[in-house]
Protein backbone atom coordinates (compact mmCIF):
# COMPACT_ATOMS: atom_id res chain seq x y z
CA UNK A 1 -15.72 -4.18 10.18
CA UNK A 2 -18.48 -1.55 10.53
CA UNK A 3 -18.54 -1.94 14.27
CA UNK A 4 -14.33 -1.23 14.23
CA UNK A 5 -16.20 2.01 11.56
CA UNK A 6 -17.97 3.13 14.47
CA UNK A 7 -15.28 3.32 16.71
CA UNK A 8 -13.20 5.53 14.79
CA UNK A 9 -10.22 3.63 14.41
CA UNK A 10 -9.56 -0.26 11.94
CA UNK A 11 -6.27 -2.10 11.81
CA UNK A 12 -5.97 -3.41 8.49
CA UNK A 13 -3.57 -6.70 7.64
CA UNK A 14 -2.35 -6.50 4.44
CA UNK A 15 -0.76 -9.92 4.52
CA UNK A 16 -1.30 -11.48 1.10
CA UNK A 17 -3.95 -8.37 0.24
CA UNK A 18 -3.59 -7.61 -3.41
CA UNK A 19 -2.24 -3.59 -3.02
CA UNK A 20 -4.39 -1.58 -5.60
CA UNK A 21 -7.98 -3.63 -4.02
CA UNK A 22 -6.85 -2.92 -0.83
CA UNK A 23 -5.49 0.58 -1.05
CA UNK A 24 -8.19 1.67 -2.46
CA UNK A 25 -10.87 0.08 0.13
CA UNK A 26 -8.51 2.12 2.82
CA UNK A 27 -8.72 5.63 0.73
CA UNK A 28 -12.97 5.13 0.86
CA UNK A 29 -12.54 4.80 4.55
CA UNK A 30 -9.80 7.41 5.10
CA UNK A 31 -11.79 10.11 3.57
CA UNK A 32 -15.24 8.26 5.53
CA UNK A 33 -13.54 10.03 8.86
CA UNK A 34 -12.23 6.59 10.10
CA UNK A 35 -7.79 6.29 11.18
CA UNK A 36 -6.59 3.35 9.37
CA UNK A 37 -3.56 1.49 10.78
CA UNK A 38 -1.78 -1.01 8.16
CA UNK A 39 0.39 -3.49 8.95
CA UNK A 40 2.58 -6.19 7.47
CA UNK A 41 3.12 -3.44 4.65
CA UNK A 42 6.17 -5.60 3.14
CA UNK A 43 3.76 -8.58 2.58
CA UNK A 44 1.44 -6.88 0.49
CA UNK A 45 1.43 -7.77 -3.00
CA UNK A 46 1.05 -6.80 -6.72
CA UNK A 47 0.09 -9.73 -9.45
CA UNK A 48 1.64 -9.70 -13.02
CA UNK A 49 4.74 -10.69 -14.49
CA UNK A 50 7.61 -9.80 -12.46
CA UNK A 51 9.70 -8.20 -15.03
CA UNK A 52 7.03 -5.59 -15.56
CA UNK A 53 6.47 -4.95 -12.24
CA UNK A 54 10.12 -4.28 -11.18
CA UNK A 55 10.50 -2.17 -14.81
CA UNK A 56 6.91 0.07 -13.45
CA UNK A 57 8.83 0.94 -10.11
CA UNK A 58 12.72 1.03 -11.90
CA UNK A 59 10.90 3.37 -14.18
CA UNK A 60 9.16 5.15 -11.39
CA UNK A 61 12.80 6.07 -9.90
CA UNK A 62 14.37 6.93 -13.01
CA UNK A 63 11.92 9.92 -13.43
CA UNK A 64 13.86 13.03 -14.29
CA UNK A 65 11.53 16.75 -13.40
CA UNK A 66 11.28 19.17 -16.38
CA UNK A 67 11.41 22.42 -14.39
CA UNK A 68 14.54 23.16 -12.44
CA UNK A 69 17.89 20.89 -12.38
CA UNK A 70 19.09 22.91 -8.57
CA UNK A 71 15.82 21.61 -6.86
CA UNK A 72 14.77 17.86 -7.11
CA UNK A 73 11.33 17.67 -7.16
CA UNK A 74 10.32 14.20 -8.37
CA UNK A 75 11.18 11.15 -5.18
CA UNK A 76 9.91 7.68 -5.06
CA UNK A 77 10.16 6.07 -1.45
CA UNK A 78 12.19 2.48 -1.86
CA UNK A 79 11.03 1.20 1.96
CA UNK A 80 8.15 -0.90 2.34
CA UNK A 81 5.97 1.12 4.13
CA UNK A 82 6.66 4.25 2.13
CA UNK A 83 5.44 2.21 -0.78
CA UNK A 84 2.41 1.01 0.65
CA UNK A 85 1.58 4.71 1.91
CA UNK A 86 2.35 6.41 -1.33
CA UNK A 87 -0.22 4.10 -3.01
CA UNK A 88 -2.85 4.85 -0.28
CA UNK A 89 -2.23 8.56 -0.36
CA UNK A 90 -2.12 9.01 -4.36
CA UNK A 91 -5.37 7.54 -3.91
CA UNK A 92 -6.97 10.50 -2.25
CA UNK A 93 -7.95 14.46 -3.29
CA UNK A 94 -4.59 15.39 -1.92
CA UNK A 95 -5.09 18.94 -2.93
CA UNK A 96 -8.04 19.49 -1.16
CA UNK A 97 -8.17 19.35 2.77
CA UNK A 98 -10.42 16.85 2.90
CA UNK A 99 -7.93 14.31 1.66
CA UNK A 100 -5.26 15.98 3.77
CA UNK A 101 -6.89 15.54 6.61
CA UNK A 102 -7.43 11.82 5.65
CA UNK A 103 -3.90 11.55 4.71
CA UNK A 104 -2.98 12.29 8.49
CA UNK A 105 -5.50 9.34 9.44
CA UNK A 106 -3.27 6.68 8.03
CA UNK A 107 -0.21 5.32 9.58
CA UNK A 108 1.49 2.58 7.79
CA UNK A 109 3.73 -0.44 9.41
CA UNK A 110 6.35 -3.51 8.74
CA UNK A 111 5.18 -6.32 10.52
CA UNK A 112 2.79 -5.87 13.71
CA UNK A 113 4.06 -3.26 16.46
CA UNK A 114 3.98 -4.42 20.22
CA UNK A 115 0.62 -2.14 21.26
CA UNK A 116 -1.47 -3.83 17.97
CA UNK A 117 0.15 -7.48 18.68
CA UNK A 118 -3.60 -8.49 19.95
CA UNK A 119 -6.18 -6.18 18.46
CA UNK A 120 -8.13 -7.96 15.54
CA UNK A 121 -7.53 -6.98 12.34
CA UNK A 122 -9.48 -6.53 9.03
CA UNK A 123 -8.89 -8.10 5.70
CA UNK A 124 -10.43 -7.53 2.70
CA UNK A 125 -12.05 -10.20 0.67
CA UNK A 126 -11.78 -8.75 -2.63
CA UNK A 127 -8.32 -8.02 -2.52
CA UNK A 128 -7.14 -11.02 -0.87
CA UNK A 129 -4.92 -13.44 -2.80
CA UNK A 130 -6.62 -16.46 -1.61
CA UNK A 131 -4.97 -19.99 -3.35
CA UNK A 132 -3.03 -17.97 -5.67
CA UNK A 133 -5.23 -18.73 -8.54
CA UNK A 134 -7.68 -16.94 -11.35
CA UNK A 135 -10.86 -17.57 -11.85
CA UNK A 136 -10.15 -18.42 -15.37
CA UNK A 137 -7.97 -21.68 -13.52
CA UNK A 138 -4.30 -19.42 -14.03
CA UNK A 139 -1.76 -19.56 -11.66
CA UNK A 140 -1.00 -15.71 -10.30
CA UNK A 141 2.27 -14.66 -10.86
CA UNK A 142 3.06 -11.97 -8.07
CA UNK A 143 5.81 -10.18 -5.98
CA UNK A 144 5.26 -9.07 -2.57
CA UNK A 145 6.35 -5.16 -1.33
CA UNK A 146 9.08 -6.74 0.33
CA UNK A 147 10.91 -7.91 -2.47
CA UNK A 148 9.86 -5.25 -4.34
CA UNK A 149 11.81 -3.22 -1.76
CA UNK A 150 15.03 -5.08 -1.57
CA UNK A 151 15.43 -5.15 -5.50
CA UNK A 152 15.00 -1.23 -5.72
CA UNK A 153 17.06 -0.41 -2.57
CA UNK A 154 19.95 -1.93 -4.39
CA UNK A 155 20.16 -5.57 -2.33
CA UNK A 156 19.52 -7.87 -4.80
């Protein structure tokens, strides 16, 4: 991975990758200088129940802004890779230009575009999923982007 570091530019898979481990493993390098390139955003994943998850992003939506009813301020992205780059980005000192500048670093995908078909790619190994189960012996209960995706765009 540090070698890819060097070079200036990583492809990250995020096939299976637990989103909040990995997203914030790609803000460190963002603001580090390097261009991060996701892909397989819909297969990334968040554990828990998934009743809470889908009420955290339902909830998410159904945000209402306090400050002017002509103007709506407040958006959450329902695609896959918009959901995948908001948690990257929200990760960083988006205020400052710094973090700008790393926000322009990242470009986010669904599945694996033509010119990155064979390039290696990166995984993390603390934010991979592995067999699916805790270390206390519990099966993870989880919901990839994907379906996250399709329940909030309204198909299903």
């Amino acid at each position: 991975m540090l070698e890819q570091a060097v070079s200036g530019r990583i492809i990250v898979d995020a096939d299976r990758q637990r989103l909040g481990r990995m997203a914030s493993k790609i803000a460190k390098l963002l603001l580090s200088g390097v261009e991060v390139i996701v892909v397989n955003a819909e297969k990334a994943i968040v554990t828990g129940n998934k009743n809470a998850i889908l009420e955290k992003y339902l909830r998410l939506m159904r945000r209402r802004q306090l400050t002017s009813h002509k103007v709506i301020k407040v958006w959450y992205p329902r695609r896959p890779e918009r959901l995948v780059w908001y948690t990257i980005v929200r990760m960083l000192p988006r205020k400052k230009p710094r973090g700008r500048e790393a926000m322009r670093r990242l470009k986010v995908y669904v599945g694996i575009p033509e010119e990155f078909q064979n390039v290696e790619k990166i995984r993390f190994k603390e934010a991979d999923l592995g067999e699916g189960i805790s270390k206390s012996g519990r099966i993870l209960r989880y919901m990839t982007i994907g379906e996250i995706s399709k329940i909030i765009r309204g198909g299903g």
